[in-house]
PDB file of N, CA and C in Angstrom:
ATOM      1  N   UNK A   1      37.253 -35.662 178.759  1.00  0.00           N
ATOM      2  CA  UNK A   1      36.817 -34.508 178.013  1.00  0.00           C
ATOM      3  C   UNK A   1      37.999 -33.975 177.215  1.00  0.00           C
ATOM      4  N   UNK A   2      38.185 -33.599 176.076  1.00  0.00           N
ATOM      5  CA  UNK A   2      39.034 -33.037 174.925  1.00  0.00           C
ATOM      6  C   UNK A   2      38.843 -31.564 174.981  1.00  0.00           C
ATOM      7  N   UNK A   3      39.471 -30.602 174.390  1.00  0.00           N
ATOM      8  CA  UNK A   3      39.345 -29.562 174.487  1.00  0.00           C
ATOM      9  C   UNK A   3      39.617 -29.265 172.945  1.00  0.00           C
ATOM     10  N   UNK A   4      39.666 -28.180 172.239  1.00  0.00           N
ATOM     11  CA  UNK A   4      39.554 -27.059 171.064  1.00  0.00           C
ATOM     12  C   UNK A   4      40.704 -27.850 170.345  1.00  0.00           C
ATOM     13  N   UNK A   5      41.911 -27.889 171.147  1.00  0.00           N
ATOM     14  CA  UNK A   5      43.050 -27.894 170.568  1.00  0.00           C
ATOM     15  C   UNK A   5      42.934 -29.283 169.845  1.00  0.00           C
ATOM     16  N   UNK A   6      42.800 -30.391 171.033  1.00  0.00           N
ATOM     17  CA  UNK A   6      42.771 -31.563 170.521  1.00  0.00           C
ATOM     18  C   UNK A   6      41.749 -32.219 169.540  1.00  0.00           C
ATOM     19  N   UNK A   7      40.507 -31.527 169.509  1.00  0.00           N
ATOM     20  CA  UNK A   7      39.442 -31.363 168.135  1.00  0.00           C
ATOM     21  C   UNK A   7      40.257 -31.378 167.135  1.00  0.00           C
ATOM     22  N   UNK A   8      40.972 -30.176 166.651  1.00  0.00           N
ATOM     23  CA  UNK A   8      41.550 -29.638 165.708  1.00  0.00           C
ATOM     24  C   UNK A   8      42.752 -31.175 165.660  1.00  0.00           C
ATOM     25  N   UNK A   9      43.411 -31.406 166.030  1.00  0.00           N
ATOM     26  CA  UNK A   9      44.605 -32.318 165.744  1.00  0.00           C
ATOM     27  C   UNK A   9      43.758 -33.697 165.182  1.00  0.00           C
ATOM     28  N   UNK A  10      42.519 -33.703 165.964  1.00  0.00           N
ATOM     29  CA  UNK A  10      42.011 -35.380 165.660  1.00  0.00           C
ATOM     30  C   UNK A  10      41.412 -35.046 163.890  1.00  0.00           C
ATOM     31  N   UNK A  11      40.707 -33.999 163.815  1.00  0.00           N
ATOM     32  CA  UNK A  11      40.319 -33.620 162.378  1.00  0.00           C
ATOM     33  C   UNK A  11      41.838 -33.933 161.446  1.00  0.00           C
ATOM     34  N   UNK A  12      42.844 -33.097 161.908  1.00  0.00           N
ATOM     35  CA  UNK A  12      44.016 -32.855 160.728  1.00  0.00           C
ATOM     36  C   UNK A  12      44.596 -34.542 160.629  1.00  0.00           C
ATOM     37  N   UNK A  13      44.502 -35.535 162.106  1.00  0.00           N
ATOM     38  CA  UNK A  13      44.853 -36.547 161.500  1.00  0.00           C
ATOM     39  C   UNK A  13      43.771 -37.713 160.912  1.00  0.00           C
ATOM     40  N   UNK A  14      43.010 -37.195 160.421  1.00  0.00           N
ATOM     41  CA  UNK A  14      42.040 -38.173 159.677  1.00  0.00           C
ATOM     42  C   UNK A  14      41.616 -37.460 158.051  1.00  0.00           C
ATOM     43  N   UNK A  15      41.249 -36.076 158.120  1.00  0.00           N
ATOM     44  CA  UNK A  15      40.774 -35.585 157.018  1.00  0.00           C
ATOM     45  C   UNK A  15      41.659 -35.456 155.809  1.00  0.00           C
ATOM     46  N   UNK A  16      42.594 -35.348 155.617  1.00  0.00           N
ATOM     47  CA  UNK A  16      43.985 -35.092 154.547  1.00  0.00           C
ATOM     48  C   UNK A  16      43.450 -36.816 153.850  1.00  0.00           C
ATOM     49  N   UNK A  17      43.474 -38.067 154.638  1.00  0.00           N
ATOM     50  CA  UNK A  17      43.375 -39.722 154.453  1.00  0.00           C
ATOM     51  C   UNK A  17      42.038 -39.100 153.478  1.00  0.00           C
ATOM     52  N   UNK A  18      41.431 -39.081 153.754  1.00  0.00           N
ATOM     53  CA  UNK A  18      39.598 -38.920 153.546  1.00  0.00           C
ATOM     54  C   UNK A  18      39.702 -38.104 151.989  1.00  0.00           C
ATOM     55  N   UNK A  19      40.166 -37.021 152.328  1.00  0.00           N
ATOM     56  CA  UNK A  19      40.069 -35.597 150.961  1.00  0.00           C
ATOM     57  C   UNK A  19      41.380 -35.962 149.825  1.00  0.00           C
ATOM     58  N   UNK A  20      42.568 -36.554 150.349  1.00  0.00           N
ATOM     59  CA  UNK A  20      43.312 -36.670 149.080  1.00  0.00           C
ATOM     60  C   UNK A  20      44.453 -37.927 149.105  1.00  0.00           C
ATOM     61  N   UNK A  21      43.880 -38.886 149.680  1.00  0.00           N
ATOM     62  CA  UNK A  21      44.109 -40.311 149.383  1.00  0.00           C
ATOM     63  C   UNK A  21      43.275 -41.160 148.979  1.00  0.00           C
ATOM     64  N   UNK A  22      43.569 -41.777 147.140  1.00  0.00           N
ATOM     65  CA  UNK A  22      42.234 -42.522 146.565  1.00  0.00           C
ATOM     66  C   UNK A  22      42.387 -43.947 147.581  1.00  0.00           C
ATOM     67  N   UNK A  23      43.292 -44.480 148.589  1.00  0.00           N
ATOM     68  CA  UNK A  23      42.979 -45.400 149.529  1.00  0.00           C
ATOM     69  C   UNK A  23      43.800 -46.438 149.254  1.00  0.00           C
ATOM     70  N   UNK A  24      43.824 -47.993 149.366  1.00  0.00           N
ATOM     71  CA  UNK A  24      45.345 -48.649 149.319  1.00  0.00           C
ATOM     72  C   UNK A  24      45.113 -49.222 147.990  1.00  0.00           C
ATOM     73  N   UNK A  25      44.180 -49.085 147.307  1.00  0.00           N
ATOM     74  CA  UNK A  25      43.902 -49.766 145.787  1.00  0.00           C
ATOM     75  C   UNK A  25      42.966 -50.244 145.180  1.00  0.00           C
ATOM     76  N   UNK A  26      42.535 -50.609 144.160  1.00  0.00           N
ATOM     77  CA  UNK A  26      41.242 -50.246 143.408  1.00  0.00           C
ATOM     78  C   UNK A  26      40.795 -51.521 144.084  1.00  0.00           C
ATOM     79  N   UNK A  27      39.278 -51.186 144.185  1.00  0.00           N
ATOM     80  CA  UNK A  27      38.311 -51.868 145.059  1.00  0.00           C
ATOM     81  C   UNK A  27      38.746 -52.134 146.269  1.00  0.00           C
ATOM     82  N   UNK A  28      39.809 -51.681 146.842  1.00  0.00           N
ATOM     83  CA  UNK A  28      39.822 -51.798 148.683  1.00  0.00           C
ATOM     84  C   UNK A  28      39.472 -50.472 149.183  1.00  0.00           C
ATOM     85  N   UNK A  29      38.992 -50.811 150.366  1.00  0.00           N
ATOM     86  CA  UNK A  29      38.419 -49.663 151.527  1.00  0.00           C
ATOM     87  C   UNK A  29      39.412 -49.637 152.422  1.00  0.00           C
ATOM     88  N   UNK A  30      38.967 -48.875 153.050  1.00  0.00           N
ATOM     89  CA  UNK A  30      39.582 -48.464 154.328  1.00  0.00           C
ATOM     90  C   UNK A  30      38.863 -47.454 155.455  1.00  0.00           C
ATOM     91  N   UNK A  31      39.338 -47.471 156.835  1.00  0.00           N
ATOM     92  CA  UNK A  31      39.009 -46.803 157.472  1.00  0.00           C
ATOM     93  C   UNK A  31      39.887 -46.023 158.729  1.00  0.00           C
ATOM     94  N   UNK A  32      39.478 -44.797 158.690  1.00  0.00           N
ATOM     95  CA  UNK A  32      40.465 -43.820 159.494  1.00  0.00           C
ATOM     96  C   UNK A  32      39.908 -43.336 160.500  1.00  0.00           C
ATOM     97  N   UNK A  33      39.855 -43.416 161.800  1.00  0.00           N
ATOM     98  CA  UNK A  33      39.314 -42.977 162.847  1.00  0.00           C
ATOM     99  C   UNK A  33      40.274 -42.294 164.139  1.00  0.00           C
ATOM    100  N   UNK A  34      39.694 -41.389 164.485  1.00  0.00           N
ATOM    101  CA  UNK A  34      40.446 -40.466 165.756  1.00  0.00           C
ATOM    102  C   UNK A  34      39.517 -40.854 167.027  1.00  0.00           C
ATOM    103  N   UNK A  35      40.566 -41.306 168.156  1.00  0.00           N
ATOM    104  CA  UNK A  35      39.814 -41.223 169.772  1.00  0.00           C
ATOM    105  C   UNK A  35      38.725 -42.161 169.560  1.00  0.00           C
ATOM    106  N   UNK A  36      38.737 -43.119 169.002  1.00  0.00           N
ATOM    107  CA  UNK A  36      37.352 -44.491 168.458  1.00  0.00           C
ATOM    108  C   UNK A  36      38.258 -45.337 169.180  1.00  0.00           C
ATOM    109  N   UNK A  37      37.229 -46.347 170.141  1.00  0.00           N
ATOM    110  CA  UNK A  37      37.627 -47.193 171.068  1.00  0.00           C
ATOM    111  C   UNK A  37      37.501 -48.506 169.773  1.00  0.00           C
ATOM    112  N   UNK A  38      38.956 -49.042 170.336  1.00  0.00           N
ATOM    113  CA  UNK A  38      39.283 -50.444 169.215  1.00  0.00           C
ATOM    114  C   UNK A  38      38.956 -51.798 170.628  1.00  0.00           C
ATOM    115  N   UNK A  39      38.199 -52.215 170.668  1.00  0.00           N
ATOM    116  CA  UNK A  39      37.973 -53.442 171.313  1.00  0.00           C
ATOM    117  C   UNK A  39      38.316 -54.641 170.620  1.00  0.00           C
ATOM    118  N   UNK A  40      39.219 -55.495 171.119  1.00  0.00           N
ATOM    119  CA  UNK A  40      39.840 -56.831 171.252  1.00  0.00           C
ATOM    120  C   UNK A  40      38.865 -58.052 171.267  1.00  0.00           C
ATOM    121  N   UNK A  41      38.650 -57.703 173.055  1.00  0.00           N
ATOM    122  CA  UNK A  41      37.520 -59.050 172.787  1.00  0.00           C
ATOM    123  C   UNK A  41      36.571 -58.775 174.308  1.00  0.00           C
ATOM    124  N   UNK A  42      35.474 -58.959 174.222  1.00  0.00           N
ATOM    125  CA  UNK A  42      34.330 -58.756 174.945  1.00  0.00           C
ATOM    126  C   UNK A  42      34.737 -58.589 176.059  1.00  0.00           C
ATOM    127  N   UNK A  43      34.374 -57.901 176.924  1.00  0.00           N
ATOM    128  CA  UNK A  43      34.179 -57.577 178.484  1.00  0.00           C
ATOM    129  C   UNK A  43      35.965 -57.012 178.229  1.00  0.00           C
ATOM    130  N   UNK A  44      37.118 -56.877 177.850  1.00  0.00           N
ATOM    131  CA  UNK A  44      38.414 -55.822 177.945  1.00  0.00           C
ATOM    132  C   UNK A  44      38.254 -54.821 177.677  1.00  0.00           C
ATOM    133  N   UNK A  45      38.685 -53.844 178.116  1.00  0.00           N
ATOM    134  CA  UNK A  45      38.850 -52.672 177.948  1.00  0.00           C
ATOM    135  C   UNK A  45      39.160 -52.299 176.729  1.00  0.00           C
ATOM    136  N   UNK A  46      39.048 -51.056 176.139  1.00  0.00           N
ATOM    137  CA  UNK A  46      39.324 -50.337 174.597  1.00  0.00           C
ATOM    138  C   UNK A  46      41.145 -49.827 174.704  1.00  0.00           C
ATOM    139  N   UNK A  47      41.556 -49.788 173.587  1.00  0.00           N
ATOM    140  CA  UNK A  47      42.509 -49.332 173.650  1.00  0.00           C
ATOM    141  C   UNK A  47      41.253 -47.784 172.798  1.00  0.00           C
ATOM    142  N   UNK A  48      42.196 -46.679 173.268  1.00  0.00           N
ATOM    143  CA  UNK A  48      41.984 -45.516 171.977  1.00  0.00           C
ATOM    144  C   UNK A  48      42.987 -44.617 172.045  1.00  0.00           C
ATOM    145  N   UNK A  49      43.356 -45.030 170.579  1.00  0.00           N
ATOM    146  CA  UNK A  49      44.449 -44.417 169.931  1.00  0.00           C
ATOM    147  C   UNK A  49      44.424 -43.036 169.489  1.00  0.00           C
ATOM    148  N   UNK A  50      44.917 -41.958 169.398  1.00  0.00           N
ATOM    149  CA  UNK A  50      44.870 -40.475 168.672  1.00  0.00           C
ATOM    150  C   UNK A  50      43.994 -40.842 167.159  1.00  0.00           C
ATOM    151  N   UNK A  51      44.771 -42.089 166.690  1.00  0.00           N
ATOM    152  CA  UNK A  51      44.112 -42.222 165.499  1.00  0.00           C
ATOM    153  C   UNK A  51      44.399 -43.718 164.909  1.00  0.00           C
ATOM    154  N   UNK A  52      43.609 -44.141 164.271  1.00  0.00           N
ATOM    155  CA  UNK A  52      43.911 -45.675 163.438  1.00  0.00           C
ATOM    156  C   UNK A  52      43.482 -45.547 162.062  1.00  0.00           C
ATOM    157  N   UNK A  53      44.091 -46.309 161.492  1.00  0.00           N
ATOM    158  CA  UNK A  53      44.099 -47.049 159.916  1.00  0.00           C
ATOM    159  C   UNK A  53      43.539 -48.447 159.935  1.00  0.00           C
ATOM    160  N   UNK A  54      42.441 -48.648 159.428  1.00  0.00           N
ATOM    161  CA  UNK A  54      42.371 -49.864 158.987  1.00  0.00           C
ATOM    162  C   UNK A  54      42.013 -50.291 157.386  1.00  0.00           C
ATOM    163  N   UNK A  55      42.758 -50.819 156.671  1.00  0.00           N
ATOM    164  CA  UNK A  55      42.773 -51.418 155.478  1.00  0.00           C
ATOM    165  C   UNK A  55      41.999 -52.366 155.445  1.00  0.00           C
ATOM    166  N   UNK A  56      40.285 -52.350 154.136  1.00  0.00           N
ATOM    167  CA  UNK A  56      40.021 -53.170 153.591  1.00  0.00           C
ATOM    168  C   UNK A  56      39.049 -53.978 154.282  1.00  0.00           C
ATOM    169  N   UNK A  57      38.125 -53.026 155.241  1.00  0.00           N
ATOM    170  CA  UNK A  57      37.042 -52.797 156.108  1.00  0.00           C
ATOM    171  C   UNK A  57      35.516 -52.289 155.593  1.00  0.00           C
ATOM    172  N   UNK A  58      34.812 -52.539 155.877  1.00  0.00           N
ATOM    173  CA  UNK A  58      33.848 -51.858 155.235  1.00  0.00           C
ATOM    174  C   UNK A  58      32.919 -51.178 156.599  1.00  0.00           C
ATOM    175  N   UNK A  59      32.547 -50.020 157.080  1.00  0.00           N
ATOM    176  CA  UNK A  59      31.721 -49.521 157.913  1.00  0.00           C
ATOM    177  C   UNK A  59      30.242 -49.665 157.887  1.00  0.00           C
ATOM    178  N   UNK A  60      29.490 -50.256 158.670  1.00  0.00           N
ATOM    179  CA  UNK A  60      28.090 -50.868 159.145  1.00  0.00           C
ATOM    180  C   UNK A  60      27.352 -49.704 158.213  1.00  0.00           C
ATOM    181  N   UNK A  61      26.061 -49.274 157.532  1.00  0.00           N
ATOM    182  CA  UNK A  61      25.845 -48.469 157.024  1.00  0.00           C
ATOM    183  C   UNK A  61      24.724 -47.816 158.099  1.00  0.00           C
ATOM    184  N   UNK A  62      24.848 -48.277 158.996  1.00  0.00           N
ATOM    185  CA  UNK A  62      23.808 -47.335 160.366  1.00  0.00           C
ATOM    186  C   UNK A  62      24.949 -47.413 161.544  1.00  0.00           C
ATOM    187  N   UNK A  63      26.321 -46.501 160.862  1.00  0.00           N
ATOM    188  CA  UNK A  63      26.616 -46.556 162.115  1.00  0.00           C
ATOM    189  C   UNK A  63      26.927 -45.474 163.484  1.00  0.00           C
ATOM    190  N   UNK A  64      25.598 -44.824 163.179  1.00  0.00           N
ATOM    191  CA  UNK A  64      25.460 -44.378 164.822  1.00  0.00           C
ATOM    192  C   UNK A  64      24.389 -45.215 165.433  1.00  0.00           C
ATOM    193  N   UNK A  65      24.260 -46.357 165.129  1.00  0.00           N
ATOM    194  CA  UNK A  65      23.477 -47.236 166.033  1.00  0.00           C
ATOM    195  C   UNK A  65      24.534 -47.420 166.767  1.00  0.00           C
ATOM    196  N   UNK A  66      24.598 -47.485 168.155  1.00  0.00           N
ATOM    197  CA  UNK A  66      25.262 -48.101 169.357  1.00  0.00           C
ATOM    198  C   UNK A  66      26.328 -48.808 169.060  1.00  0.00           C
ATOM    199  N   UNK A  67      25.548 -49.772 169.005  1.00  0.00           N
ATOM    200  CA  UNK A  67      26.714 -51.232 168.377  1.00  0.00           C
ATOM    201  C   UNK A  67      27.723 -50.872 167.608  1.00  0.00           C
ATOM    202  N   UNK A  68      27.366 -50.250 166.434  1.00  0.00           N
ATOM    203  CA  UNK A  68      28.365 -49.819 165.130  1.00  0.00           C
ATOM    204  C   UNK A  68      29.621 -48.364 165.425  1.00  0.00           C
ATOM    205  N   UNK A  69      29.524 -47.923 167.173  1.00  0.00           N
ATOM    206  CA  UNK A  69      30.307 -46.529 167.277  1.00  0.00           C
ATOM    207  C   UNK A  69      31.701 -46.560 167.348  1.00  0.00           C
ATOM    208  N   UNK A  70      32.243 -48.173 167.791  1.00  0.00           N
ATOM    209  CA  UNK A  70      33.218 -48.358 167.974  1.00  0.00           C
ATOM    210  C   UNK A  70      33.929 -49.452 166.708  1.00  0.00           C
ATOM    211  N   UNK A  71      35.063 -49.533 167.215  1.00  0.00           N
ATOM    212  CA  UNK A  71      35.943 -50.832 166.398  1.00  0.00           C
ATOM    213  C   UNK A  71      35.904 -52.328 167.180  1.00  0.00           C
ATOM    214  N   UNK A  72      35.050 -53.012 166.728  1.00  0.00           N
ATOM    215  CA  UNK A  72      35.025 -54.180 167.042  1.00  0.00           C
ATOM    216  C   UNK A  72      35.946 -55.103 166.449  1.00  0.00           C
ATOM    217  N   UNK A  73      36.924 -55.440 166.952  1.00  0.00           N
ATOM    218  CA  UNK A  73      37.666 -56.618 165.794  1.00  0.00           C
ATOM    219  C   UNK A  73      36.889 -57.391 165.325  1.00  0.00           C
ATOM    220  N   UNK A  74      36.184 -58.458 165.792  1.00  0.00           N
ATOM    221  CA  UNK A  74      35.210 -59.712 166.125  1.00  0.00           C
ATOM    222  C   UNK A  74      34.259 -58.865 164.538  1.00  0.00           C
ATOM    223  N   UNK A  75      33.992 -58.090 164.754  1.00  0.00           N
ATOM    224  CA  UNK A  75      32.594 -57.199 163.612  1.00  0.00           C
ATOM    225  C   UNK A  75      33.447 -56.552 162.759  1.00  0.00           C
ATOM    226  N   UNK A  76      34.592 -56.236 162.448  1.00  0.00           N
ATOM    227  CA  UNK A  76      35.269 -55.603 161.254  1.00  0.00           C
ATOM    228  C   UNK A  76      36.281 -56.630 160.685  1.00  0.00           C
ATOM    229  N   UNK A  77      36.633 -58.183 161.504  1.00  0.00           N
ATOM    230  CA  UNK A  77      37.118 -59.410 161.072  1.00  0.00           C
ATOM    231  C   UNK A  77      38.177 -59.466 161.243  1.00  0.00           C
ATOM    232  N   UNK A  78      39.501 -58.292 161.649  1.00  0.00           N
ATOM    233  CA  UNK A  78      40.791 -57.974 161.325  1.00  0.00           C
ATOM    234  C   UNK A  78      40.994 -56.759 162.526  1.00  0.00           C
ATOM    235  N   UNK A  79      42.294 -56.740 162.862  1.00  0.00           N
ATOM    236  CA  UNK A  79      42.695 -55.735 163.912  1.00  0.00           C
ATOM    237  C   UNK A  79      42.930 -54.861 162.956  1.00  0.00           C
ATOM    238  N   UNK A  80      43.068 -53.379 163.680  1.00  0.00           N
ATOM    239  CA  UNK A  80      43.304 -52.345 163.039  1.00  0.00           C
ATOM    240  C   UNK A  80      44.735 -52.854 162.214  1.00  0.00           C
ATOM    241  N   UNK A  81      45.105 -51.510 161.138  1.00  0.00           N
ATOM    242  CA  UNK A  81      46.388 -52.247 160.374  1.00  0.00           C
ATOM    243  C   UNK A  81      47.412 -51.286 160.736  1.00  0.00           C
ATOM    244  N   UNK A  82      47.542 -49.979 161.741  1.00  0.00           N
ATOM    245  CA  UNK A  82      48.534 -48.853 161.829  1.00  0.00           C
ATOM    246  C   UNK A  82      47.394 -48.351 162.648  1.00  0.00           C
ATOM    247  N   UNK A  83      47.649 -47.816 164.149  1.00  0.00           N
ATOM    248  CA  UNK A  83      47.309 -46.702 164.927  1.00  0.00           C
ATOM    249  C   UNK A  83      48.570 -46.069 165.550  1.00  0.00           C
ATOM    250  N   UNK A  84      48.054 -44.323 166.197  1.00  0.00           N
ATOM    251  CA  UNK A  84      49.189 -43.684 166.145  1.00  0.00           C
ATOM    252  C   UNK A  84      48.779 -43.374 167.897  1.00  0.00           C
ATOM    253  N   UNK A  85      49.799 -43.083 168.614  1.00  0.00           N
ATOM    254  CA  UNK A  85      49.322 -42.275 170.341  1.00  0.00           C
ATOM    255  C   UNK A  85      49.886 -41.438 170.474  1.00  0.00           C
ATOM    256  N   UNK A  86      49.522 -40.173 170.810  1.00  0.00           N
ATOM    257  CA  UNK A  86      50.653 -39.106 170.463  1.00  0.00           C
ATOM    258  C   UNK A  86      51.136 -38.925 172.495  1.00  0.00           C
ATOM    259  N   UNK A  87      52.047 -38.639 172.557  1.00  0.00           N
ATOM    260  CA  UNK A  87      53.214 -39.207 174.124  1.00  0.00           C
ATOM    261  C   UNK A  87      52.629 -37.477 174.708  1.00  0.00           C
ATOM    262  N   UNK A  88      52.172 -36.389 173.859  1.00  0.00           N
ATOM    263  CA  UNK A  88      52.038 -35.253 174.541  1.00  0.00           C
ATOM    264  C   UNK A  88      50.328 -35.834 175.931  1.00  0.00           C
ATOM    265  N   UNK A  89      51.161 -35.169 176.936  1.00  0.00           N
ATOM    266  CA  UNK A  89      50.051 -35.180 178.180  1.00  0.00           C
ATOM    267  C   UNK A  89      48.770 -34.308 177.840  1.00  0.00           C
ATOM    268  N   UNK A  90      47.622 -35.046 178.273  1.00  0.00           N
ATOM    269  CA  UNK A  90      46.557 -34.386 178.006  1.00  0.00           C
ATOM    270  C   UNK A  90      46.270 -33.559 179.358  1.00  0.00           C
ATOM    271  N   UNK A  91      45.907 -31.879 178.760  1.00  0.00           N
ATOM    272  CA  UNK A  91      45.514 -30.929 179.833  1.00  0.00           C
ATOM    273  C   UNK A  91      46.933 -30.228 179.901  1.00  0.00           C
ATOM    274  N   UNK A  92      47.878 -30.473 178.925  1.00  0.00           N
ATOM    275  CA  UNK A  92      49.132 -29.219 178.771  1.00  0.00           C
ATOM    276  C   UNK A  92      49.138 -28.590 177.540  1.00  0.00           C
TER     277      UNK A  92
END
């Protein structure tokens, strides 16, 4: 469970990417996600990062279907390209 504070930090590190970066260059995408489980490969565990970058991705266009909530490498083709973990303890 997250609390107020950490809401607020996962917004400030994704929305600034979103509102005033045109992205890594004409016709590439990208994608920026906070606390989104990045899965490797079937049945391992997620890493989840404070936040990730991935360059040159395109997002499922239904994706709050199930399947589409997370980062699949295997389904986005490429590992993330930059995620961040911030070392502060959660619940201080």
């Amino acid at each position: 469970m997250d609390n107020l504070p950490s809401e607020k930090q996962q917004r400030l590190l994704t929305e600034p990417l979103y509102s005033a970066w045109s992205g890594p260059g004409e016709g590439r995408t990208f994608l920026a996600a906070a606390n989104v489980g990045i899965f490797a490969q079937v049945r391992i565990p997620a890493i989840v990062p404070d936040m990730f970058l991935s360059l040159d991705v395109e997002v499922a266009e239904d994706w709050w279907r199930k399947e589409h909530r997370s980062y699949f490498v295997w389904e986005f083709g490429k590992p993330r390209s930059w995620s961040w973990k911030s070392s502060q303890h959660r619940g201080q």
